[in-house]
PDB file of N, CA and C in Angstrom:
ATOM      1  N   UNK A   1      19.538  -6.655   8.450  1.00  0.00           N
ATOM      2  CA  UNK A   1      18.883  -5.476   7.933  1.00  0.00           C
ATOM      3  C   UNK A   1      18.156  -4.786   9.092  1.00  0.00           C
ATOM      4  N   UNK A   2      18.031  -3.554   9.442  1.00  0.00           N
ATOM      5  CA  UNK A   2      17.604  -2.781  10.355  1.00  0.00           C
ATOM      6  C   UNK A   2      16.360  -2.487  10.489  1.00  0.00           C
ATOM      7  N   UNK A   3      15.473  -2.011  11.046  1.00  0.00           N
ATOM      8  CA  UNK A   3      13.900  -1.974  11.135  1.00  0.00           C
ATOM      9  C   UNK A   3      13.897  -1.269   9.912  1.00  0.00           C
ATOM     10  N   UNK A   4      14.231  -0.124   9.998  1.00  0.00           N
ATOM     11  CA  UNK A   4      14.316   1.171   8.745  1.00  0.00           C
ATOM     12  C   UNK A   4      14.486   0.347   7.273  1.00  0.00           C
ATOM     13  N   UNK A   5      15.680  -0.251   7.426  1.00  0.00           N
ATOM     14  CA  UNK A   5      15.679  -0.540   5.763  1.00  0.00           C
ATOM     15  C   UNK A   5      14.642  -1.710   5.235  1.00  0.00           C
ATOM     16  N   UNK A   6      14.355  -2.789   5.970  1.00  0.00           N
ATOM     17  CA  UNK A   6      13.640  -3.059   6.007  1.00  0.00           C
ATOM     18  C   UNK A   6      11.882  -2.391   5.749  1.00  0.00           C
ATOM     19  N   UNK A   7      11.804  -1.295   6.519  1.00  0.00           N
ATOM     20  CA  UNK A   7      10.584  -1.098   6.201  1.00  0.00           C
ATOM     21  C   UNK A   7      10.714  -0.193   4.349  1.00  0.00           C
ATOM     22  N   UNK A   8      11.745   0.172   4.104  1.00  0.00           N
ATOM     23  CA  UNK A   8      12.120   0.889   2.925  1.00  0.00           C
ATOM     24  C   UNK A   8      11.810  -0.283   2.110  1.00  0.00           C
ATOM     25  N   UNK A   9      12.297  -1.056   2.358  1.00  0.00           N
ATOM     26  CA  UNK A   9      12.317  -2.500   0.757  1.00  0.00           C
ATOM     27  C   UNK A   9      10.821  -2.965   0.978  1.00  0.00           C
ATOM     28  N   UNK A  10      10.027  -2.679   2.004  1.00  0.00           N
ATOM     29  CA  UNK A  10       8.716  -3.262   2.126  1.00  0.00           C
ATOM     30  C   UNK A  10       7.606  -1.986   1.145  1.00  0.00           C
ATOM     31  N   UNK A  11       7.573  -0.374   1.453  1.00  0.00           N
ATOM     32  CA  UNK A  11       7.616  -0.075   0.359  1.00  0.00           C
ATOM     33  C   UNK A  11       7.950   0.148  -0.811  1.00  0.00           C
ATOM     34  N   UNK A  12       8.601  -0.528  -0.816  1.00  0.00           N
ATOM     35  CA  UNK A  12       9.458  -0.222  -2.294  1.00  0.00           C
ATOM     36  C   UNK A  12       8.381  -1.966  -2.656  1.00  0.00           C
ATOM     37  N   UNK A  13       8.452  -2.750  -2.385  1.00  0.00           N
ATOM     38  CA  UNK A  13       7.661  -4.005  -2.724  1.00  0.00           C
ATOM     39  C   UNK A  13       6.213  -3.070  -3.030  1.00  0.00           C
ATOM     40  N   UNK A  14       5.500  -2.682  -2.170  1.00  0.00           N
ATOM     41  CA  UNK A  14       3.722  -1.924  -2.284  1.00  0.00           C
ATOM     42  C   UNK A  14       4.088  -1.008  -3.592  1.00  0.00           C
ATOM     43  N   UNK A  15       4.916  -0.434  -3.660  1.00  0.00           N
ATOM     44  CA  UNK A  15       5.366   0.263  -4.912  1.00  0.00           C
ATOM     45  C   UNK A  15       5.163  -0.106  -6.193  1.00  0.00           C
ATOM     46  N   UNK A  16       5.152  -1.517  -6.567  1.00  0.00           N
ATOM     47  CA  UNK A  16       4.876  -2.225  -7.441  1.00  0.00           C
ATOM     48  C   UNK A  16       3.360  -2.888  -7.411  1.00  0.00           C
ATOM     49  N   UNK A  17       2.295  -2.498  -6.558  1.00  0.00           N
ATOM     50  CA  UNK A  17       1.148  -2.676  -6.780  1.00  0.00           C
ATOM     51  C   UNK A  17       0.290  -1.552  -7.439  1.00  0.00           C
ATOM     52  N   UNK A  18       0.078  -1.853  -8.338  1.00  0.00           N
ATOM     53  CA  UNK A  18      -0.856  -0.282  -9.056  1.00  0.00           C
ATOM     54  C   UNK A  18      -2.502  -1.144  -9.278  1.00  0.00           C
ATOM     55  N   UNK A  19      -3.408  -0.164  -8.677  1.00  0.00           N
ATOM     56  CA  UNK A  19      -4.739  -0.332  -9.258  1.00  0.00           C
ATOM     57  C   UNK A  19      -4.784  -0.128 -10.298  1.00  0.00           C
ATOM     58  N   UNK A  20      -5.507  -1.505 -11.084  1.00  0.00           N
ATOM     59  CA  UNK A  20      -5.976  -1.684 -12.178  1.00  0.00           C
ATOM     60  C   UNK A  20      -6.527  -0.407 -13.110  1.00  0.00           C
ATOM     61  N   UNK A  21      -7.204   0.157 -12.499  1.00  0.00           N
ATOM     62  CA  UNK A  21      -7.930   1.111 -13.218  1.00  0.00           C
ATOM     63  C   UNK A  21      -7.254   2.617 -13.184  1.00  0.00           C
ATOM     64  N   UNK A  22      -6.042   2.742 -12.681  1.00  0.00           N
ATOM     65  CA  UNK A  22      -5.462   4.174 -12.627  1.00  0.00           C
ATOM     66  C   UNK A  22      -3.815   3.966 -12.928  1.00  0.00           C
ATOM     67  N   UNK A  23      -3.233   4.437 -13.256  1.00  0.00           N
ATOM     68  CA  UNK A  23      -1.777   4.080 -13.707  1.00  0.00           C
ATOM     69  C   UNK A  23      -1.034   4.721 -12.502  1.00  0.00           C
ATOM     70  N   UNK A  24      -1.192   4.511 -11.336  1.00  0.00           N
ATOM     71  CA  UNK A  24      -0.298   5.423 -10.268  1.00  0.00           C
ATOM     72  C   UNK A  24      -0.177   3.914  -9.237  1.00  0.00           C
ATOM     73  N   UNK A  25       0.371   3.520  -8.665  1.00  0.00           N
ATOM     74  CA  UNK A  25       0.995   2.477  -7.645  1.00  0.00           C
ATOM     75  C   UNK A  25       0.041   2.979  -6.168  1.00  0.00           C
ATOM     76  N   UNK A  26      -0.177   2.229  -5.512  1.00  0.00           N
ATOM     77  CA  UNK A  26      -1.424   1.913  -4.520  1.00  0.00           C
ATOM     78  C   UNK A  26      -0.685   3.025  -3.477  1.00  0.00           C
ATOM     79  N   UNK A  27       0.773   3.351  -3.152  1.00  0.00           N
ATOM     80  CA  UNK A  27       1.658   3.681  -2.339  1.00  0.00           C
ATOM     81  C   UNK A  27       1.256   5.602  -2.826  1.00  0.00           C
ATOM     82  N   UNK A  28       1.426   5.562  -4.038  1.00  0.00           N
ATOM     83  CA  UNK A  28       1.457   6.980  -4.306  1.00  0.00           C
ATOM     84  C   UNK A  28      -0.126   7.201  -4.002  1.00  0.00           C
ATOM     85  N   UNK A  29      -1.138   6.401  -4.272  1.00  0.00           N
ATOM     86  CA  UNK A  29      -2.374   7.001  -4.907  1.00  0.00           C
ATOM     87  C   UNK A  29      -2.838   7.201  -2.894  1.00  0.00           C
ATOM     88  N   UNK A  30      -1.831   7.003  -2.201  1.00  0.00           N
ATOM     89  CA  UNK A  30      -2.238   6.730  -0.392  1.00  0.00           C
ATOM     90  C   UNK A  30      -3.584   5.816   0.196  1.00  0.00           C
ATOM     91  N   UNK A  31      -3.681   5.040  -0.686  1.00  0.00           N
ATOM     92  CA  UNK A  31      -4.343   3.962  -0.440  1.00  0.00           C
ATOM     93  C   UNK A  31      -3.533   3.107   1.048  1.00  0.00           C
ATOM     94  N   UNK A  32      -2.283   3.414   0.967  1.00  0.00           N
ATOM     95  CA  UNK A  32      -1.364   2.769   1.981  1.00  0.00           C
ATOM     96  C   UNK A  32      -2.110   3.671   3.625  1.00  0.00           C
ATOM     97  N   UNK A  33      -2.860   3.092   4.578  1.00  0.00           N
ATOM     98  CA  UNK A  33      -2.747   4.090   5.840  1.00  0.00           C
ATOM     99  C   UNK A  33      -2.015   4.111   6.925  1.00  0.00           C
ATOM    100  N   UNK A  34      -1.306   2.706   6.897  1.00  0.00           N
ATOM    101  CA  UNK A  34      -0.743   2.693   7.849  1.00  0.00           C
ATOM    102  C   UNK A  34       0.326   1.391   7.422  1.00  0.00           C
ATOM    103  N   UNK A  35       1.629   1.749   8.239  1.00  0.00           N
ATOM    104  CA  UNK A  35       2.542   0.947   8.266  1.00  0.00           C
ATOM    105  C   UNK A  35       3.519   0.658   8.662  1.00  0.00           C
ATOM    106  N   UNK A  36       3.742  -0.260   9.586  1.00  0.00           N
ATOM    107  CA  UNK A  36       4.475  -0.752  11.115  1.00  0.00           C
ATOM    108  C   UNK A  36       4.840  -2.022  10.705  1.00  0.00           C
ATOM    109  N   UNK A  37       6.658  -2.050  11.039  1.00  0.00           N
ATOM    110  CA  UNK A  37       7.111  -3.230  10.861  1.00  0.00           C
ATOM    111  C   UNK A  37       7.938  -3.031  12.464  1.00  0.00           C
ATOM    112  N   UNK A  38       7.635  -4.902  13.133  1.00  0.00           N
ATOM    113  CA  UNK A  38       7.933  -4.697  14.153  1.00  0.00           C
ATOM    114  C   UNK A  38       9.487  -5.138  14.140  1.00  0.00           C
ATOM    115  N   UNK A  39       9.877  -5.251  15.698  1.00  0.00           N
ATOM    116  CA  UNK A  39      10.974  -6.043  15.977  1.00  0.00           C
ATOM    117  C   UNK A  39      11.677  -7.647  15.246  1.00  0.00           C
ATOM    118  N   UNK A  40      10.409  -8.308  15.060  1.00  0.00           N
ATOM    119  CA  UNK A  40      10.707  -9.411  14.678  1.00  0.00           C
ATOM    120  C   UNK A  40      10.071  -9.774  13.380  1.00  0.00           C
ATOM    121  N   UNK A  41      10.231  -8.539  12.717  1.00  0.00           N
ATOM    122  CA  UNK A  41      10.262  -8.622  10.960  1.00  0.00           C
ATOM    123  C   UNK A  41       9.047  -8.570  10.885  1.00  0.00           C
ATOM    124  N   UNK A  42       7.837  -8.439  11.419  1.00  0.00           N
ATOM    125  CA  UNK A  42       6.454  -9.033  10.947  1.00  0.00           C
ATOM    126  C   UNK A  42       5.855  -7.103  10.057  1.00  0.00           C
ATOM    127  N   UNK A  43       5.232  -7.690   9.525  1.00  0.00           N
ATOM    128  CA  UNK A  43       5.030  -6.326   8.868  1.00  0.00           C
ATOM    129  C   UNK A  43       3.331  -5.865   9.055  1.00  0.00           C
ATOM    130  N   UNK A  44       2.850  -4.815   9.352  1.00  0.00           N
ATOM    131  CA  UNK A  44       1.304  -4.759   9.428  1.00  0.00           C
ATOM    132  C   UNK A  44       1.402  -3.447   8.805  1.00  0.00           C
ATOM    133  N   UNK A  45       0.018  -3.747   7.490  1.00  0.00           N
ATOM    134  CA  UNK A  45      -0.505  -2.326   6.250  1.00  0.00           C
ATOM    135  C   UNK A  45      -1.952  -1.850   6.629  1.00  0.00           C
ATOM    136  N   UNK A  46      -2.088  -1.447   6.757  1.00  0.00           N
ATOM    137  CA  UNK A  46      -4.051  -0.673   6.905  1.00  0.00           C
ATOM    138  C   UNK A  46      -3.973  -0.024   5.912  1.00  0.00           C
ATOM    139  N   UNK A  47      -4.725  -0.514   5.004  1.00  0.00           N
ATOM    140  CA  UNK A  47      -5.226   0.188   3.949  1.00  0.00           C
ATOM    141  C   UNK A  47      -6.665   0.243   3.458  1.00  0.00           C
ATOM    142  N   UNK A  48      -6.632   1.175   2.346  1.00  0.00           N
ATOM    143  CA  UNK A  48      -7.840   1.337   1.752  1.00  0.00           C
ATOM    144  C   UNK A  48      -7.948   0.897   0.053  1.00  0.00           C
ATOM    145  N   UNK A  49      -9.522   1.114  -0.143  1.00  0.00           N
ATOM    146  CA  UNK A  49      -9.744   1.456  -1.759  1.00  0.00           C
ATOM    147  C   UNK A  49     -10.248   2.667  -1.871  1.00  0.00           C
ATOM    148  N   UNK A  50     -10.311   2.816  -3.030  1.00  0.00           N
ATOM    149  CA  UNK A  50     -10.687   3.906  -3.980  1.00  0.00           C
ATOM    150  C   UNK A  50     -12.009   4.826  -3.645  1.00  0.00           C
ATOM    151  N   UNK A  51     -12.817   3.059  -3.640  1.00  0.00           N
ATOM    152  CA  UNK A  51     -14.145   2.917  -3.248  1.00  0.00           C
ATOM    153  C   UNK A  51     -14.249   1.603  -2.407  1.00  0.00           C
ATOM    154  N   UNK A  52     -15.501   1.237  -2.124  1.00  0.00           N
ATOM    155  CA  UNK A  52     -16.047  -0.146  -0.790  1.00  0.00           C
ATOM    156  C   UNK A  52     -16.261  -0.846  -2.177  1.00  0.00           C
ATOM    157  N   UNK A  53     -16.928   0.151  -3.128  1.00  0.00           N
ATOM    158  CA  UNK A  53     -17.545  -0.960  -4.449  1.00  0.00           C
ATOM    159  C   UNK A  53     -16.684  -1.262  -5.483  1.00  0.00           C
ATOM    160  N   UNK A  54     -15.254  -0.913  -5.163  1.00  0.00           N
ATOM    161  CA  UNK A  54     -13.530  -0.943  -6.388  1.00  0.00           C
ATOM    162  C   UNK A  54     -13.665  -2.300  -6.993  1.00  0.00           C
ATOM    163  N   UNK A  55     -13.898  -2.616  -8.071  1.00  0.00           N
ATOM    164  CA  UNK A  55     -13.506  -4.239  -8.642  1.00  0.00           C
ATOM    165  C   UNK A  55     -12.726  -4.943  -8.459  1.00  0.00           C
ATOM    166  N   UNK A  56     -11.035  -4.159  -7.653  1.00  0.00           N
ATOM    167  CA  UNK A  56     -10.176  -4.751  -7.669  1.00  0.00           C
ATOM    168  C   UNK A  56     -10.174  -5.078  -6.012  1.00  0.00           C
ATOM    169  N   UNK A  57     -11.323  -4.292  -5.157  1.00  0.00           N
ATOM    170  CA  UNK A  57     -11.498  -5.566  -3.765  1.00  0.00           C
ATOM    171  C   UNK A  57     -11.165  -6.722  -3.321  1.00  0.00           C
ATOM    172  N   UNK A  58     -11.303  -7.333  -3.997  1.00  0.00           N
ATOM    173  CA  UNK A  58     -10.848  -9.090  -4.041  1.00  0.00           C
ATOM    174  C   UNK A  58      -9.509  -9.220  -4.032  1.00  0.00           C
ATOM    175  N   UNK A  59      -8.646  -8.134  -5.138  1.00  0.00           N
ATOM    176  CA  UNK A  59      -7.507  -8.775  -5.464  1.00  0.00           C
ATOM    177  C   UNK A  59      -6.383  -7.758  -5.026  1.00  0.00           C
ATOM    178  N   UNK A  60      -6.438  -6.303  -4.651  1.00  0.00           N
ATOM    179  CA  UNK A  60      -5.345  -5.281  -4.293  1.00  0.00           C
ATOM    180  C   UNK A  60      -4.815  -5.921  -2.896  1.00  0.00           C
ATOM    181  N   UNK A  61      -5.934  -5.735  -1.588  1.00  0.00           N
ATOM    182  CA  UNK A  61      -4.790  -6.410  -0.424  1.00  0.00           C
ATOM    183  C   UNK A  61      -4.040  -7.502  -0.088  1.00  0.00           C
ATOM    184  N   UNK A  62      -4.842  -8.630  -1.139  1.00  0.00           N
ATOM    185  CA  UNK A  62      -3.868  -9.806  -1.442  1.00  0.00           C
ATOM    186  C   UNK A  62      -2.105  -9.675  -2.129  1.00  0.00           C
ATOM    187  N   UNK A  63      -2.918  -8.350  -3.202  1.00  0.00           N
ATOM    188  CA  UNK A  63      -1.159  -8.450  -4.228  1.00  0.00           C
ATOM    189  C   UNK A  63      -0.712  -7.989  -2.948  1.00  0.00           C
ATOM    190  N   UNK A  64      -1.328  -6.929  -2.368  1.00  0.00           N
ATOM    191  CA  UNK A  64       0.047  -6.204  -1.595  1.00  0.00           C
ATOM    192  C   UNK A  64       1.003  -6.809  -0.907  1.00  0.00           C
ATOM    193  N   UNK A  65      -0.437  -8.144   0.540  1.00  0.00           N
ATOM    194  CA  UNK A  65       0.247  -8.519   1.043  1.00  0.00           C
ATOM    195  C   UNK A  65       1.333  -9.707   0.335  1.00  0.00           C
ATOM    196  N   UNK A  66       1.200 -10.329  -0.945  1.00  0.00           N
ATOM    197  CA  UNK A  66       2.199 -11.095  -1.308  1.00  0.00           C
ATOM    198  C   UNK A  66       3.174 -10.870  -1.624  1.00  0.00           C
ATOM    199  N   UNK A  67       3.099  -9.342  -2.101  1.00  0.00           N
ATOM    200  CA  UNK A  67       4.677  -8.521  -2.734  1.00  0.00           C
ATOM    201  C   UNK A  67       5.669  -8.184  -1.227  1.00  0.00           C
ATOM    202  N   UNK A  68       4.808  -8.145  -0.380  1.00  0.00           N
ATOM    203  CA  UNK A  68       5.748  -8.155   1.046  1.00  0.00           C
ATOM    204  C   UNK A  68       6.605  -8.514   1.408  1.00  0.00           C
ATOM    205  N   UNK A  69       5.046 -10.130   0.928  1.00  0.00           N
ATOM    206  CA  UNK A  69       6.220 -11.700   1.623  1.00  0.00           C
ATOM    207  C   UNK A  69       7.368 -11.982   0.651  1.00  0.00           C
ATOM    208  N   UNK A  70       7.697 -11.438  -0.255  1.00  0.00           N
ATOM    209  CA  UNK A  70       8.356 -11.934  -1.070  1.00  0.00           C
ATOM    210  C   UNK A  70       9.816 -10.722  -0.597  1.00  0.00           C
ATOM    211  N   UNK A  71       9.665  -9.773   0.077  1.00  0.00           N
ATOM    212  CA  UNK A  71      10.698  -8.758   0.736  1.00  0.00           C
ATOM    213  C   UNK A  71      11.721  -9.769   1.348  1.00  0.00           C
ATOM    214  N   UNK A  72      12.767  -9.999   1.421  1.00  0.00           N
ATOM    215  CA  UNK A  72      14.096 -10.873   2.208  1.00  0.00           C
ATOM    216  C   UNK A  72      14.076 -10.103   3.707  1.00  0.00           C
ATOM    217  N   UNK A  73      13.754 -11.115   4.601  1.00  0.00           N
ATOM    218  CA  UNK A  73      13.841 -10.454   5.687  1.00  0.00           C
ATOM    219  C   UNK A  73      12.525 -10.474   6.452  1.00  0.00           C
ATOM    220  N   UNK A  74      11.783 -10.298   5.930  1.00  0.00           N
ATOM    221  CA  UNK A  74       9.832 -10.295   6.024  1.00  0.00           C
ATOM    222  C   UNK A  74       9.624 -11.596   7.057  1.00  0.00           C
ATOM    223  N   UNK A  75       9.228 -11.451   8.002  1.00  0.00           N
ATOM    224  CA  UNK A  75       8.644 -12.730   8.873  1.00  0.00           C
ATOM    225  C   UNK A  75       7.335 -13.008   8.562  1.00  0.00           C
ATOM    226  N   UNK A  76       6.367 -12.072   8.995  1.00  0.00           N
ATOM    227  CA  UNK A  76       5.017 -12.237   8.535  1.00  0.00           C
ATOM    228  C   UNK A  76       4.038 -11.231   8.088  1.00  0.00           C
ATOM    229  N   UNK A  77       3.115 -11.421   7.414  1.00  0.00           N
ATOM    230  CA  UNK A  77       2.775  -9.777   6.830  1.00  0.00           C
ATOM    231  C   UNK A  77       1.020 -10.300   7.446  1.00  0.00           C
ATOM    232  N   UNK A  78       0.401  -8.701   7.908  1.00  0.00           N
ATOM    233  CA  UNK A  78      -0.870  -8.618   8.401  1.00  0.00           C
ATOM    234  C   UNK A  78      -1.438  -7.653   7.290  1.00  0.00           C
ATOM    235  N   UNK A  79      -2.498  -7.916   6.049  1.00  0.00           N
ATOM    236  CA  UNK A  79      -2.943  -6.590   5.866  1.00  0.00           C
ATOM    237  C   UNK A  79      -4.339  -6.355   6.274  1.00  0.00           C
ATOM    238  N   UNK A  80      -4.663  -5.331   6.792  1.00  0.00           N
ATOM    239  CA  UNK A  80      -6.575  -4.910   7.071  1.00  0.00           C
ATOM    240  C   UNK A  80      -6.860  -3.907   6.046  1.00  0.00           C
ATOM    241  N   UNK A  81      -7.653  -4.151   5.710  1.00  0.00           N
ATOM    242  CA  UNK A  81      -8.632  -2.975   4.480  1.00  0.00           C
ATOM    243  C   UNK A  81      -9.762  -2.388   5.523  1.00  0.00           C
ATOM    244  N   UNK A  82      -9.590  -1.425   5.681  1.00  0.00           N
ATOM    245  CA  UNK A  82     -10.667   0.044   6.379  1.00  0.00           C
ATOM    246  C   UNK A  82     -10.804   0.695   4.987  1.00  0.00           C
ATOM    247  N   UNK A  83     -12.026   1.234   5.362  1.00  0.00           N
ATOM    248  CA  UNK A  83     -12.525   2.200   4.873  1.00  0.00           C
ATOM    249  C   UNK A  83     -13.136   3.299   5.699  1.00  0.00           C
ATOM    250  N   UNK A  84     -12.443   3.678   6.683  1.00  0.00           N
ATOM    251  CA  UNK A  84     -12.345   4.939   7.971  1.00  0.00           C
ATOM    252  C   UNK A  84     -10.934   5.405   8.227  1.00  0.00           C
ATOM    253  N   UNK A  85     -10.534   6.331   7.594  1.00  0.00           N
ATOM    254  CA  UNK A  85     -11.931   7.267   7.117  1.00  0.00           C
ATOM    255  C   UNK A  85     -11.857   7.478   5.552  1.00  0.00           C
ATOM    256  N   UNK A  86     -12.803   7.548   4.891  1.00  0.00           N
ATOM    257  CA  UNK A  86     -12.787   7.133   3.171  1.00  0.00           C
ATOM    258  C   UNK A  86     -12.204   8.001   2.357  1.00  0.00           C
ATOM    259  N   UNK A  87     -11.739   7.211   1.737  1.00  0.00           N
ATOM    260  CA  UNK A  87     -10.454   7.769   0.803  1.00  0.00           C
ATOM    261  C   UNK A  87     -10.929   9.484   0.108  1.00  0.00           C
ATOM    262  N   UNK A  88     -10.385   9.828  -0.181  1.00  0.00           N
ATOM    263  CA  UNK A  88     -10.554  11.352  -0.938  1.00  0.00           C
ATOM    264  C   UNK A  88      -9.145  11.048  -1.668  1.00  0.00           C
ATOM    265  N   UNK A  89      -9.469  12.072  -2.857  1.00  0.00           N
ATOM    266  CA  UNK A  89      -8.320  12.326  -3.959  1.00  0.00           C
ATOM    267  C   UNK A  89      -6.928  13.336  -2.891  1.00  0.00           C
ATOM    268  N   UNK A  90      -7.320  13.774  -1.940  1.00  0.00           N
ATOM    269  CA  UNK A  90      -6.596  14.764  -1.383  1.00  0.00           C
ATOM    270  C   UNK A  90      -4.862  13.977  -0.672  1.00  0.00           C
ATOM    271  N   UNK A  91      -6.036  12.383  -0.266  1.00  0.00           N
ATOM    272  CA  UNK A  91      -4.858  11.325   0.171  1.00  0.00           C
ATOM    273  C   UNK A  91      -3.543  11.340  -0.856  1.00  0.00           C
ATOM    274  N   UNK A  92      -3.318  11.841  -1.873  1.00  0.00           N
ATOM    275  CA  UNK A  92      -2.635  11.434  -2.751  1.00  0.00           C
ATOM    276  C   UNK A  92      -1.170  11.846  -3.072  1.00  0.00           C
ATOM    277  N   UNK A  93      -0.335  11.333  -2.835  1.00  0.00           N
ATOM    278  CA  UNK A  93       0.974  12.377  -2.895  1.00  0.00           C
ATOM    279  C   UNK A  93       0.926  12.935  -4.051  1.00  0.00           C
ATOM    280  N   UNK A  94       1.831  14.236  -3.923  1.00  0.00           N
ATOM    281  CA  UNK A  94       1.918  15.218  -4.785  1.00  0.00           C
ATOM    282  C   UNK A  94       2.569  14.744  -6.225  1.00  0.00           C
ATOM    283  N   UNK A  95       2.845  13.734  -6.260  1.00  0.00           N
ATOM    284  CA  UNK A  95       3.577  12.699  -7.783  1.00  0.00           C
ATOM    285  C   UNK A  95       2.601  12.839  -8.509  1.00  0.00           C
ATOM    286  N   UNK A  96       0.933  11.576  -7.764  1.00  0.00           N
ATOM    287  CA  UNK A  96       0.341  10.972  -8.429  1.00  0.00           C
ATOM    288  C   UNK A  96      -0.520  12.310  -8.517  1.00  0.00           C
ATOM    289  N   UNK A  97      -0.538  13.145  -8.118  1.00  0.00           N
ATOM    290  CA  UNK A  97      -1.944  14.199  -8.161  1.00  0.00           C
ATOM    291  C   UNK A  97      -1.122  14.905  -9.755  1.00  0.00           C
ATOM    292  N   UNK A  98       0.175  14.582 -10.014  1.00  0.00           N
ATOM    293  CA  UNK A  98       0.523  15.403 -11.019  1.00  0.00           C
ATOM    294  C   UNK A  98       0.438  14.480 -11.923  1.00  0.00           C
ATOM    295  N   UNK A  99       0.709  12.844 -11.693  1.00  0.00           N
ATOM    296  CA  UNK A  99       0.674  12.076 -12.819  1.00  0.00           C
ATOM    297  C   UNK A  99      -1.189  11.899 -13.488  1.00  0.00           C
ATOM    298  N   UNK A 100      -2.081  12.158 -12.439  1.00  0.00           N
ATOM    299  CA  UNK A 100      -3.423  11.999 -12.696  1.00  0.00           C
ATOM    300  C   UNK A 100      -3.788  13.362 -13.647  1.00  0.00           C
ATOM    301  N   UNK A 101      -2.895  14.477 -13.378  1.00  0.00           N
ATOM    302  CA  UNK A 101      -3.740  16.143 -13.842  1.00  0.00           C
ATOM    303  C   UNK A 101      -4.809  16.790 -12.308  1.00  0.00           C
ATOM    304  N   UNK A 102      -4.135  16.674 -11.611  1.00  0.00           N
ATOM    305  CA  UNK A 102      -4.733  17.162 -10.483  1.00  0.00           C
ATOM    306  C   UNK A 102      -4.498  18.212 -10.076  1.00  0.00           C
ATOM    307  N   UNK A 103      -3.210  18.681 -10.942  1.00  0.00           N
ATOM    308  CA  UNK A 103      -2.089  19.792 -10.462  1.00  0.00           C
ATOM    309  C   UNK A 103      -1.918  20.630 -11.707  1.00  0.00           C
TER     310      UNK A 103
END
């Protein structure tokens, strides 16, 4: 599998993480900031929350990073949670801003 498709099936895995409290997937809502899969499969996410004070803190960068490891192909997954620079509704692709009523 090629860097590319690879990194495609890795979002398509984050795709299937949705915060608890909003019906839109962590990927659409751009909680995702960053994402680099290298040469030798390893995958690294920088992401965010909602908020610093989100309930689901504890448990969103864990799902993410486990839905990764579970990608065929995946060597090792890094995720970091930043909050720089803090989220705004603006992060949001144009899907979820329509699935929320933003639009």
């Amino acid at each position: 599998m090629s860097e590319s498709e690879l990194r495609e099936e890795v979002v398509k895995a984050i795709k299937t993480v949705y915060d608890p409290e909003i019906p839109v997937d962590v990927y659409e809502l751009g909680l995702i900031y960053d994402l680099k899969v290298f040469p030798v499969n390893n995958v690294f996410v920088s992401m965010t929350l909602t908020s610093p004070s989100c309930p689901s803190a504890g448990t969103l960068p864990g799902e993410v990073e486990q839905k990764i490891r579970e990608v065929e192909g995946v060597n090792d997954v890094s995720v970091e949670l930043t909050f720089d620079p803090p989220y705004t509704t603006e992060m949001m692709s144009e899907e979820a801003k329509l699935e929320l009523g933003f639009m």
